[in-house]
C-alpha atoms as a PDB file:
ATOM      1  CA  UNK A   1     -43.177  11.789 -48.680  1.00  0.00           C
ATOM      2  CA  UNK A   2     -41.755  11.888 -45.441  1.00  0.00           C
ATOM      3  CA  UNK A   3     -43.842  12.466 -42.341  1.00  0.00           C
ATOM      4  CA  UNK A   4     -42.112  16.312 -41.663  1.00  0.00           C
ATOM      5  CA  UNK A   5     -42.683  17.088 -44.945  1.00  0.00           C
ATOM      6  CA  UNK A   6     -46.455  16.672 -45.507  1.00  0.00           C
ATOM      7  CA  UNK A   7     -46.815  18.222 -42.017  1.00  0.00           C
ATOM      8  CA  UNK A   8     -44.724  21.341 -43.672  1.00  0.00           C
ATOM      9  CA  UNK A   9     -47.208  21.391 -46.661  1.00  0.00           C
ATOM     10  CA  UNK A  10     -49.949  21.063 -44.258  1.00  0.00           C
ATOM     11  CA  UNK A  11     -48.805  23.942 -42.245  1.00  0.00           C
ATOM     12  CA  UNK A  12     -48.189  26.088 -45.734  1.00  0.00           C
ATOM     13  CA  UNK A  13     -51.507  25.350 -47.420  1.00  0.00           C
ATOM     14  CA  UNK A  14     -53.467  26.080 -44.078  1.00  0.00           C
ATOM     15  CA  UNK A  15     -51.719  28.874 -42.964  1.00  0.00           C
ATOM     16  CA  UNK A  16     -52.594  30.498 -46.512  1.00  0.00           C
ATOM     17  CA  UNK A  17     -56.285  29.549 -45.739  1.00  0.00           C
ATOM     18  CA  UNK A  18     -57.070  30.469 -42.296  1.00  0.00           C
ATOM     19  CA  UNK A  19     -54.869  33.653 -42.513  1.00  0.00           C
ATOM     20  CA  UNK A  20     -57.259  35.661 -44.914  1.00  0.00           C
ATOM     21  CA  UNK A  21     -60.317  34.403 -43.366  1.00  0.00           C
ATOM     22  CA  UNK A  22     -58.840  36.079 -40.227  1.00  0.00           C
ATOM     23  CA  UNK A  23     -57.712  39.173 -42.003  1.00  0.00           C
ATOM     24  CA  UNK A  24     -61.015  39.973 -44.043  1.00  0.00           C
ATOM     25  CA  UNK A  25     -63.011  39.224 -40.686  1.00  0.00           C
ATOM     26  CA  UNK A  26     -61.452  41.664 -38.809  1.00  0.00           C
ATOM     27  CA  UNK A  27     -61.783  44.178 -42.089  1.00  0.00           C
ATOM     28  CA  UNK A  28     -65.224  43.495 -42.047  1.00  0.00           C
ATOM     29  CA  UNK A  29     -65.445  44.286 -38.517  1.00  0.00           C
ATOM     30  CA  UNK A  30     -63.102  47.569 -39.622  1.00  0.00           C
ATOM     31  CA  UNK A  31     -65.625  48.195 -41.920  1.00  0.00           C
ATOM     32  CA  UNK A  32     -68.728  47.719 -40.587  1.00  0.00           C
ATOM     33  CA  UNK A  33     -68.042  49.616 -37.035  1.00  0.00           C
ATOM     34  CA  UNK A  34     -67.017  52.820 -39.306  1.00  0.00           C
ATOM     35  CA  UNK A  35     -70.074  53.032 -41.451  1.00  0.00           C
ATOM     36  CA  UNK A  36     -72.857  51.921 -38.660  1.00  0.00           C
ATOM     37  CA  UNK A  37     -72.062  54.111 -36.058  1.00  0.00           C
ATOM     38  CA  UNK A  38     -69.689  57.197 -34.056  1.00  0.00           C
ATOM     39  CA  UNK A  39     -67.363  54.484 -32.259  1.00  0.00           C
ATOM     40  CA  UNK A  40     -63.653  56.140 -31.152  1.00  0.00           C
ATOM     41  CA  UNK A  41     -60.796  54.884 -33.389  1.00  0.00           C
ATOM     42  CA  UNK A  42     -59.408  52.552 -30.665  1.00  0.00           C
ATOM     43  CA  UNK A  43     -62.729  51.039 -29.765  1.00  0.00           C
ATOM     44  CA  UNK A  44     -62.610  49.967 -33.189  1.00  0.00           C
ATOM     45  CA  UNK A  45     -59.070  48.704 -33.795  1.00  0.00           C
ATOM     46  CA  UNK A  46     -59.279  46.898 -30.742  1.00  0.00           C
ATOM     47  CA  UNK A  47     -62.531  44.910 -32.095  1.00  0.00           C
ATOM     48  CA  UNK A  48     -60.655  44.693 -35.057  1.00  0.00           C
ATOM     49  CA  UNK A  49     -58.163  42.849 -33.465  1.00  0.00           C
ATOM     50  CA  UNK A  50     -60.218  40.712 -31.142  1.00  0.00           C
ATOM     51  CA  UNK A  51     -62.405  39.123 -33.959  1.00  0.00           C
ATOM     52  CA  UNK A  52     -59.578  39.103 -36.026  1.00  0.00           C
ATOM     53  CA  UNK A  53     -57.810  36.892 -32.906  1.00  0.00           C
ATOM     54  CA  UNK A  54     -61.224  35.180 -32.357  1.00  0.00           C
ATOM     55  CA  UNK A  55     -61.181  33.769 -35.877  1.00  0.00           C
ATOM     56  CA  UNK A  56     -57.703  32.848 -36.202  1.00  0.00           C
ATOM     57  CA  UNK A  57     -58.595  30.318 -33.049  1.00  0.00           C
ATOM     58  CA  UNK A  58     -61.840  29.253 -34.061  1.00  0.00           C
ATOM     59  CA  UNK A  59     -60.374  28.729 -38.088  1.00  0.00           C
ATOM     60  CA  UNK A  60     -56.943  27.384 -37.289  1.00  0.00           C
ATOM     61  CA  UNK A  61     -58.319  23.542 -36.293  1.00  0.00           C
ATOM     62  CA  UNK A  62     -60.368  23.477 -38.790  1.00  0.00           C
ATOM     63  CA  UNK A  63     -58.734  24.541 -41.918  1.00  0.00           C
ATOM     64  CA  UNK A  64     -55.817  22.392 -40.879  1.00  0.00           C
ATOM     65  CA  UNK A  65     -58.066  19.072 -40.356  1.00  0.00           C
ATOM     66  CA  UNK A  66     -59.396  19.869 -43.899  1.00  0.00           C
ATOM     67  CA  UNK A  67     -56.168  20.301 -45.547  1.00  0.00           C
ATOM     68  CA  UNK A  68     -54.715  16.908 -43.728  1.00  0.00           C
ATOM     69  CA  UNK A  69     -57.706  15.090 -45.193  1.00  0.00           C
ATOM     70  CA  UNK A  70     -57.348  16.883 -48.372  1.00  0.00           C
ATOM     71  CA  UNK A  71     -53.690  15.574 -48.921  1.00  0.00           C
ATOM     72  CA  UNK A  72     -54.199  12.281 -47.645  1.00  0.00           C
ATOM     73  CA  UNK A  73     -56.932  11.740 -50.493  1.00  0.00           C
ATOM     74  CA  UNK A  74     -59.808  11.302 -48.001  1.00  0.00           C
ATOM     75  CA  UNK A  75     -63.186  12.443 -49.076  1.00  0.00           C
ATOM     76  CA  UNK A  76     -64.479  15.752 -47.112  1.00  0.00           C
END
């Protein structure tokens, strides 16, 4: 395959990864603020969306070194 296409699968297959990592974090954030204490609404969607932020960043680089490694047969 040609080098722009594996980095296009790359960028697929991690993007489907790191995306619901991010997404059920900041749920469980969501989730977790409305059933352990009296926060405001907006105190909470704004956590919601800095962890779910947080863990896009911190998941990104790592999901996408696993999936290069992945493709190019190397052993995890």
């Amino acid at each position: 395959m040609e080098h722009e296409q594996v980095e296009k699968e790359v960028a697929q297959k991690s993007a489907l990864i790191y995306l619901p990592i991010s997404i059920g974090s900041a749920l469980l954030f969501l989730l977790a603020t409305a059933f352990s204490g009296d926060y405001p609404i907006m105190t909470r969607v704004g956590g919601m969306v800095w962890i779910g932020l947080l863990s896009l960043i911190v998941s990104m680089p790592v999901v996408i070194s696993r999936v290069k490694k992945q493709l190019q047969g190397k052993p995890l």
